[in-house]
C-alpha atoms as a PDB file:
ATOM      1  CA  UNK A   1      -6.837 -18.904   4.408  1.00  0.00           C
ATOM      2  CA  UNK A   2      -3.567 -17.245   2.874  1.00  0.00           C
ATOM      3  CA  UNK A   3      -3.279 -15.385  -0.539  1.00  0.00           C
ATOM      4  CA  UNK A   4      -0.320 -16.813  -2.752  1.00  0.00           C
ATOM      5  CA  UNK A   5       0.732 -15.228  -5.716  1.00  0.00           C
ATOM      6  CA  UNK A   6       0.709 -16.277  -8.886  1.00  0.00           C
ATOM      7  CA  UNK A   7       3.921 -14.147  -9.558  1.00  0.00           C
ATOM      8  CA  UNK A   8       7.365 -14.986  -8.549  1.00  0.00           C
ATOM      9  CA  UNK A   9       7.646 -11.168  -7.214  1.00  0.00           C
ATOM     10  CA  UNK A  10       3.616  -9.905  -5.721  1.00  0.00           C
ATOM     11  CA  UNK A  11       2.194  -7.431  -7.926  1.00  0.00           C
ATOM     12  CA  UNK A  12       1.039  -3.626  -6.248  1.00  0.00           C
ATOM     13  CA  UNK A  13      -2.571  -4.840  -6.292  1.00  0.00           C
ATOM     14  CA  UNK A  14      -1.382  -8.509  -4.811  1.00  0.00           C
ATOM     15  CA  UNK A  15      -1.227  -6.014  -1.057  1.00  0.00           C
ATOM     16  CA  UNK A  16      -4.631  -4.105  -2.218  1.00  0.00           C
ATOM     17  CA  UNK A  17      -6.311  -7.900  -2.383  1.00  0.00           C
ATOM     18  CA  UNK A  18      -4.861  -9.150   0.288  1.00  0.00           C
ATOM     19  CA  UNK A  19      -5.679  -5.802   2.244  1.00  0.00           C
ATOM     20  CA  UNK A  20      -9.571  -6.119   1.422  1.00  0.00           C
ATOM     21  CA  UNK A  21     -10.308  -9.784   0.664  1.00  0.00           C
ATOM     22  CA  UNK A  22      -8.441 -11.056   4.489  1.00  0.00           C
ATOM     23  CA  UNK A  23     -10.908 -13.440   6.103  1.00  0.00           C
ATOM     24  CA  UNK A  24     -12.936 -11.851   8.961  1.00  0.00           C
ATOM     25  CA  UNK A  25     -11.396 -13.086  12.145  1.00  0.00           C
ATOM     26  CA  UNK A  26     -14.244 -13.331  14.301  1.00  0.00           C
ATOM     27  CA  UNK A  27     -15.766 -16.966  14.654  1.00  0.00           C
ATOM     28  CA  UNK A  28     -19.391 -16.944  15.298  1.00  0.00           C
ATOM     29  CA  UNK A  29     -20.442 -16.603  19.343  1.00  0.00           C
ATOM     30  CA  UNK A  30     -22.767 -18.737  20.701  1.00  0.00           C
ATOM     31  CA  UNK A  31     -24.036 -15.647  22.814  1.00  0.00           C
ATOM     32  CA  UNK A  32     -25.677 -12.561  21.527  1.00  0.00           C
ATOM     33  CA  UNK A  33     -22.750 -10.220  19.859  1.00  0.00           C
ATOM     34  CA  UNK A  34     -21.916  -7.905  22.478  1.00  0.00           C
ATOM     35  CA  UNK A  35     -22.712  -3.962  21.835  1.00  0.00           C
ATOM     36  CA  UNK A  36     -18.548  -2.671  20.886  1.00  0.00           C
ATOM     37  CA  UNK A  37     -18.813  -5.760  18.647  1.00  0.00           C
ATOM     38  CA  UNK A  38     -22.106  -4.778  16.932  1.00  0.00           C
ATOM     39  CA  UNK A  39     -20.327  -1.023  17.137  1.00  0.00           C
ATOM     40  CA  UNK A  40     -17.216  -2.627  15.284  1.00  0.00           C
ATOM     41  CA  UNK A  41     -19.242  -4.365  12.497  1.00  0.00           C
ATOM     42  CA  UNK A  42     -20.956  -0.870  11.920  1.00  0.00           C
ATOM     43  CA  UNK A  43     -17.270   1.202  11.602  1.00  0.00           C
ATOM     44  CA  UNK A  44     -16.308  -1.282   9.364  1.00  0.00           C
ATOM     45  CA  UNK A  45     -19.210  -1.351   7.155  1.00  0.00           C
ATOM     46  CA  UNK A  46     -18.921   2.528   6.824  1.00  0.00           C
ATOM     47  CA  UNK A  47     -15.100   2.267   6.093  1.00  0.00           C
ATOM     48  CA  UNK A  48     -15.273  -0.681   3.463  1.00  0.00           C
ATOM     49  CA  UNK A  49     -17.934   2.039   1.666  1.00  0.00           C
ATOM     50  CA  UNK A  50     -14.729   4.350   1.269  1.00  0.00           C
ATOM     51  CA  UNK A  51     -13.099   1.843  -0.838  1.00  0.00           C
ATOM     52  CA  UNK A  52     -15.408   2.340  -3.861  1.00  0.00           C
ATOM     53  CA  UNK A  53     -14.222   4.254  -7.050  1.00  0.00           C
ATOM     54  CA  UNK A  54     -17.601   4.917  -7.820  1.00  0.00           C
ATOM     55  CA  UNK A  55     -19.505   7.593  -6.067  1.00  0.00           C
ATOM     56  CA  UNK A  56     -22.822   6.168  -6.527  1.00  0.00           C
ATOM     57  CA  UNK A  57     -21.629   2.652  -4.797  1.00  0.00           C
ATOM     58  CA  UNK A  58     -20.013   4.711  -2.245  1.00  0.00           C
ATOM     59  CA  UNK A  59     -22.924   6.488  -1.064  1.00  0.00           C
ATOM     60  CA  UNK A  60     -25.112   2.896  -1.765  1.00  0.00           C
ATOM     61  CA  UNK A  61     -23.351   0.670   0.545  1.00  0.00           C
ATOM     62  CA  UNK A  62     -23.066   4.206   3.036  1.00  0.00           C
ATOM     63  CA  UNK A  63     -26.435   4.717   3.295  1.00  0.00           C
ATOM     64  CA  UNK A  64     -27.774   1.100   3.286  1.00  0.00           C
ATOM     65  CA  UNK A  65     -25.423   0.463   6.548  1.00  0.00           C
ATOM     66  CA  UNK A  66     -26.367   3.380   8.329  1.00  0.00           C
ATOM     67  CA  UNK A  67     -30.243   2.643   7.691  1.00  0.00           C
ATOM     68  CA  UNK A  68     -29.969  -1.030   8.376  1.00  0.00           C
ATOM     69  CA  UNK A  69     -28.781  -0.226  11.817  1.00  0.00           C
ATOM     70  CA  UNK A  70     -31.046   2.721  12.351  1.00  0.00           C
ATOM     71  CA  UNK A  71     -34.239   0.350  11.662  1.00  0.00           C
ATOM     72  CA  UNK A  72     -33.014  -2.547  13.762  1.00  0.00           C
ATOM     73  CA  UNK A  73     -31.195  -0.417  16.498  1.00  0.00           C
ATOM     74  CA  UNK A  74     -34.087  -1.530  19.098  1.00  0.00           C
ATOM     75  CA  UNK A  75     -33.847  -4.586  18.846  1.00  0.00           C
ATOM     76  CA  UNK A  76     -34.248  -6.693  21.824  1.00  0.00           C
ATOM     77  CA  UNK A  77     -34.555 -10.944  20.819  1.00  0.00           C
ATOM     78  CA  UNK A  78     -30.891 -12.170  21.339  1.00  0.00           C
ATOM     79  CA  UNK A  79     -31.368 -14.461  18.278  1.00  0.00           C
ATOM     80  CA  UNK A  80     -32.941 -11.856  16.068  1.00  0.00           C
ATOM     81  CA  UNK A  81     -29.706 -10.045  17.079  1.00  0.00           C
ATOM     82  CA  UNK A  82     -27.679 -12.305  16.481  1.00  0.00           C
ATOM     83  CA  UNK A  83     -29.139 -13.423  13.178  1.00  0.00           C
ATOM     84  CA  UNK A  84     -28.448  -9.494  12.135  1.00  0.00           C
ATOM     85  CA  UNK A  85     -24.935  -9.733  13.426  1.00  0.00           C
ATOM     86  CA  UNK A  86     -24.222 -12.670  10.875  1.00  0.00           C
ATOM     87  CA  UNK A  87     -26.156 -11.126   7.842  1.00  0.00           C
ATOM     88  CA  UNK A  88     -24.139  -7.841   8.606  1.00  0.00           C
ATOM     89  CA  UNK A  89     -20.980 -10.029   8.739  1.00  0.00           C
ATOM     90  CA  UNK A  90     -21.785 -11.404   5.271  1.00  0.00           C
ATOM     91  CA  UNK A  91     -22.579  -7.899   4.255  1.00  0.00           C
ATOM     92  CA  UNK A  92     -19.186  -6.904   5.093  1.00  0.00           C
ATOM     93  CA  UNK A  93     -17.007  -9.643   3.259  1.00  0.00           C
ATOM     94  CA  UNK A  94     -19.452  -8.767  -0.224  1.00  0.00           C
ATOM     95  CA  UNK A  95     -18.625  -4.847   0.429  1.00  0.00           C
ATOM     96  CA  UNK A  96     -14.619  -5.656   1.092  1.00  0.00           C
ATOM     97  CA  UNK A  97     -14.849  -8.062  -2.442  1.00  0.00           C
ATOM     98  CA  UNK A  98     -16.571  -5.707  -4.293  1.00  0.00           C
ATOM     99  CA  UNK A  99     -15.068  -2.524  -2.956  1.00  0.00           C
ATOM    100  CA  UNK A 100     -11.894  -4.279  -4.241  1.00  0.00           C
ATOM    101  CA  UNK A 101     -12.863  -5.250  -7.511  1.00  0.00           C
ATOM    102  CA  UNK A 102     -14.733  -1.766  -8.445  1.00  0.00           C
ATOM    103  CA  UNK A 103     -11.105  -0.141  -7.458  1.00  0.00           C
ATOM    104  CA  UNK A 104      -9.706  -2.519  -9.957  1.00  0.00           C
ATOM    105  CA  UNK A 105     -11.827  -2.238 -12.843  1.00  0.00           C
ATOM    106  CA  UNK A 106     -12.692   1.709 -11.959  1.00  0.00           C
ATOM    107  CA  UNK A 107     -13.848   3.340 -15.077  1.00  0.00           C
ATOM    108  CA  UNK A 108     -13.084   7.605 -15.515  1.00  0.00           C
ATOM    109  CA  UNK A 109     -14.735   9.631 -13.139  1.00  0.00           C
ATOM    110  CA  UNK A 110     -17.907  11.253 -14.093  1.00  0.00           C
ATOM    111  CA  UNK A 111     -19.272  14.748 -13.946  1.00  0.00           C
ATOM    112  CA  UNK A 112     -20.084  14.614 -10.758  1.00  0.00           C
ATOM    113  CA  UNK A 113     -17.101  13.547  -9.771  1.00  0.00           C
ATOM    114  CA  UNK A 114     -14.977  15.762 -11.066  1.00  0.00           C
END
């Protein structure tokens, strides 16, 4: 899947799009997702959070990673695991969207912002 501009010449937020909407790379594994890949998913989670102009989505999509994997960190069924690995997955490509349309249409900051 490639990104082509409308535009003759690609506008500033043409990179920013192309930056956070990129498909995911990683096919689905017939195994159980290894532990660095479950690790990876994680990081990534936690860094599409930064993305948000809005503090309260920030902290949202922050905390909702970090206590998704804290509930289901002993989990031991391979499929269950695996089924978590592709929800998380899913997760990820809505935070990257979103994260990249709230930076678009990001309104002023508010008090507790400031």
């Amino acid at each position: 899947m490639s990104f082509i501009p409308v535009a003759s010449k690609p506008l500033a937020s043409m990179t920013v799009c192309r930056t956070f909407l990129r498909p995911l790379t990683s096919a689905p594994s017939p195994a159980s997702p290894t532990k660095s890949q479950i690790m990876s998913l994680y990081r990534d989670l936690i860094r599409s959070s930064r993305v948000f102009a809005s503090h309260n989505y920030r902290d949202y999509v922050h905390r909702r990673t970090r206590d998704t994997f804290r509930e289901n960190a002993k989990e031991t069924d391979p499929k269950r695991i695996e089924a978590l690995y592709q929800r998380g997955m899913r997760d990820l490509e809505v935070a990257r969207r979103q994260g990249w349309l709230n930076a678009q249409f990001k309104a002023d900051k508010s008090v507790v912002e400031r």
